[in-house]
Protein backbone atom coordinates (compact mmCIF):
# COMPACT_ATOMS: atom_id res chain seq x y z
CA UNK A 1 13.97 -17.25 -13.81
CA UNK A 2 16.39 -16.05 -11.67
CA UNK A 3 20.07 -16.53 -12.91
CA UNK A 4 22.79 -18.03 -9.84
CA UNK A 5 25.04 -15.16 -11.32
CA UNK A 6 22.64 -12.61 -10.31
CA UNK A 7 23.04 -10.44 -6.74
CA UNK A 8 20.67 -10.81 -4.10
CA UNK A 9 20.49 -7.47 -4.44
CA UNK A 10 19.48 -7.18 -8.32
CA UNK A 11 17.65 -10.58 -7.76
CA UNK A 12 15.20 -9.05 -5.17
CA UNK A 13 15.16 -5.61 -6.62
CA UNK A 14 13.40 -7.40 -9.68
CA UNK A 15 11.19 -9.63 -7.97
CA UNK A 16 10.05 -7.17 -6.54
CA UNK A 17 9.45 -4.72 -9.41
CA UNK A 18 7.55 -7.67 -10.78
CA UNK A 19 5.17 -8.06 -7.58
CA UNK A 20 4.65 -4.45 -7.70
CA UNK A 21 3.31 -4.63 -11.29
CA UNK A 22 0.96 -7.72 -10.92
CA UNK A 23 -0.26 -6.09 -7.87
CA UNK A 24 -1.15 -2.99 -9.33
CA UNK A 25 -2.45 -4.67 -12.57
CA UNK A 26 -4.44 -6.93 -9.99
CA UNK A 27 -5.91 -3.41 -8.16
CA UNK A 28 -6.30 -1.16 -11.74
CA UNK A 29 -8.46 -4.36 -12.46
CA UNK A 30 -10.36 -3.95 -9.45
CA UNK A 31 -10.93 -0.14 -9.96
CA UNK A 32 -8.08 1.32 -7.67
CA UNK A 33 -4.63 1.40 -7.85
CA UNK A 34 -1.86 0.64 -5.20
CA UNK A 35 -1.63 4.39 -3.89
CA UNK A 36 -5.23 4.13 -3.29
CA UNK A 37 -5.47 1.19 -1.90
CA UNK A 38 -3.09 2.08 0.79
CA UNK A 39 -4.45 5.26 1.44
CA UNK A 40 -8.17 3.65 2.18
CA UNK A 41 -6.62 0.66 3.93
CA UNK A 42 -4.96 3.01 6.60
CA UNK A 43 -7.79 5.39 6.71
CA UNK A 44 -9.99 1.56 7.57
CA UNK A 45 -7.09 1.34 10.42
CA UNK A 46 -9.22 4.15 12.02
CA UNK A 47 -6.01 6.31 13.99
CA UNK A 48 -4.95 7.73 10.58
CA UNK A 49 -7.14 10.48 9.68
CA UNK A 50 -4.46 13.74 8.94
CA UNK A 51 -2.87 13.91 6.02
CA UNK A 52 0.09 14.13 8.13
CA UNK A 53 -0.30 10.59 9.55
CA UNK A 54 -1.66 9.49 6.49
CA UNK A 55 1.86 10.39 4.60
CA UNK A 56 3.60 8.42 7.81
CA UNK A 57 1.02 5.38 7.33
CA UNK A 58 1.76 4.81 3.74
CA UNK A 59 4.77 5.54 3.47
CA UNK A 60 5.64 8.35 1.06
CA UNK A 61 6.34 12.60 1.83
CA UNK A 62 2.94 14.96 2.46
CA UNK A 63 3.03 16.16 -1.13
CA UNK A 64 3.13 13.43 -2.83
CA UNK A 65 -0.04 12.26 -0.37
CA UNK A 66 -1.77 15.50 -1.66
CA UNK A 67 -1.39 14.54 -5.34
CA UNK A 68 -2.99 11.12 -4.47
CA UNK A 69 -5.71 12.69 -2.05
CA UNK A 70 -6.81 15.09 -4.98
CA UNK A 71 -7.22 12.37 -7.01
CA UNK A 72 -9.15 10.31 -4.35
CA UNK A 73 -11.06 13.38 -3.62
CA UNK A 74 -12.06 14.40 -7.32
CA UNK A 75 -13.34 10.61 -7.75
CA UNK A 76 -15.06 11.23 -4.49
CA UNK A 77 -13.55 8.25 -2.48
CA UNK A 78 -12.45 10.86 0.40
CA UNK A 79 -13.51 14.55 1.69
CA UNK A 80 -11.23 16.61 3.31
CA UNK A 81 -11.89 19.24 5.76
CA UNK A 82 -10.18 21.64 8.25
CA UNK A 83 -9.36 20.58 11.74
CA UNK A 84 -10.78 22.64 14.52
CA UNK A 85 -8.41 24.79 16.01
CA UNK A 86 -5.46 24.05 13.44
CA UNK A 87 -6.82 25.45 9.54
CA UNK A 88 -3.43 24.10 8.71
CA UNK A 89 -4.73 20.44 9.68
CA UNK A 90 -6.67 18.31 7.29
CA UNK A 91 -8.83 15.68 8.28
CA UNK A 92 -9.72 13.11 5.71
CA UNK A 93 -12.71 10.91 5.64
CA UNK A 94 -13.53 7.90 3.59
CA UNK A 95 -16.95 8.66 1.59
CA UNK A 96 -19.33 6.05 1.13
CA UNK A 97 -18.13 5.30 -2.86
CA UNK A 98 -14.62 5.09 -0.92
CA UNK A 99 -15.48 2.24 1.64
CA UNK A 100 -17.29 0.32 -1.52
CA UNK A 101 -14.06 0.53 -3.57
CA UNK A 102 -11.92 -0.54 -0.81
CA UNK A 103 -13.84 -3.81 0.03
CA UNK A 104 -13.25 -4.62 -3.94
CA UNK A 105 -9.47 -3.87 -3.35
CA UNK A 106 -9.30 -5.51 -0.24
CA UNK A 107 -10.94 -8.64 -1.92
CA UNK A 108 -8.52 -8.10 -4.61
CA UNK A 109 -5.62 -7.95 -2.59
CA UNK A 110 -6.57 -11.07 -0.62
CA UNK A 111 -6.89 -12.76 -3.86
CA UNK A 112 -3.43 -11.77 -5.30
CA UNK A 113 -1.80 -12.77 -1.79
CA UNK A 114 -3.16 -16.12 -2.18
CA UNK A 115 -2.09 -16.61 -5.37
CA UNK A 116 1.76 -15.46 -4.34
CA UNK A 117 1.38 -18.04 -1.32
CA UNK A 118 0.45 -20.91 -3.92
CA UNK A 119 2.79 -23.83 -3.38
CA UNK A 120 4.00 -22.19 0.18
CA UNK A 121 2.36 -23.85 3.30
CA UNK A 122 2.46 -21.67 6.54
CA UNK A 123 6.49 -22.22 7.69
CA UNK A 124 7.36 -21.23 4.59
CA UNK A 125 5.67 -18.09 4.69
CA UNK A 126 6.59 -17.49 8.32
CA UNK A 127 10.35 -18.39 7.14
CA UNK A 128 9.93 -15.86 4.01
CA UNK A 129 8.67 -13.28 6.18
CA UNK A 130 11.36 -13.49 8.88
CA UNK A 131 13.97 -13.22 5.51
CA UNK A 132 12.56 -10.73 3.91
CA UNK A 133 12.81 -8.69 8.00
CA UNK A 134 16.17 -9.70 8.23
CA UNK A 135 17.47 -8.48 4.43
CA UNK A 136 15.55 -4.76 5.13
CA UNK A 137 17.27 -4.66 8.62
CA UNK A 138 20.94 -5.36 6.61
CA UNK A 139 20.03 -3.15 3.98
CA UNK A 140 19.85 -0.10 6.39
CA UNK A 141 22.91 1.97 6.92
CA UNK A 142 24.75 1.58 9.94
């Protein structure tokens, strides 16, 4: 329980550490892992298929992408292969196993949002949301 001494800062910064882990513990339970399920839910977006917009989709630098993708791809969740014209482009795909283990994440994930929206009706997730938009925009520098 949050402490009325405690930042916003500090107060969110934990909150959200503590999301982070339930989620993940949620999608290790499932058979994934947050990494993967972000890769596989942008590569179900469709327009996301270079590892270059891949890195942009989810977030995080190309070679950290290529630590998760050759994990993905060892499991066999995703193939990779050369783009025509550019051998420095890779396309990935999502395999068959891949698209299975992303329904169970998805499922997963719906499941863990509705228990975070338990006691909230719509407003107040609407109101949360348009918070949570307007603490990232102050957090930026100017």
């Amino acid at each position: 329980m949050a402490s009325s001494e405690d930042s916003l800062g500090l107060l969110i910064a934990r909150v959200a550490k503590e999301l982070s882990r339930a989620f993940d513990d949620v999608l290790v339970g499932a058979g994934g892992s947050t990494p993967t399920w972000q890769v596989l839910r942008a590569l179900a977006a469709g327009s996301h298929r270079t590892q270059a917009d891949l890195a942009a989709a989810v977030g995080v630098r190309q070679p950290t992408l290529t630590h998760h993708l050759d994990a993905m791809e060892r499991a066999g969740l995703v193939t990779r292969e050369r783009a025509d014209g550019n051998r420095r482009v890779q396309v990935v795909t999502v395999t068959e196993s891949g698209e299975h283990l992303f329904l169970r994440l998805r499922r997963a994930a719906a499941s863990f949002d509705g228990r975070l929206r338990a006691g909230l009706d719509d407003s107040d997730v609407a109101h949360l949301r348009r918070l949570l938009d307007q603490l990232e925009e102050n957090a930026r520098p100017d």
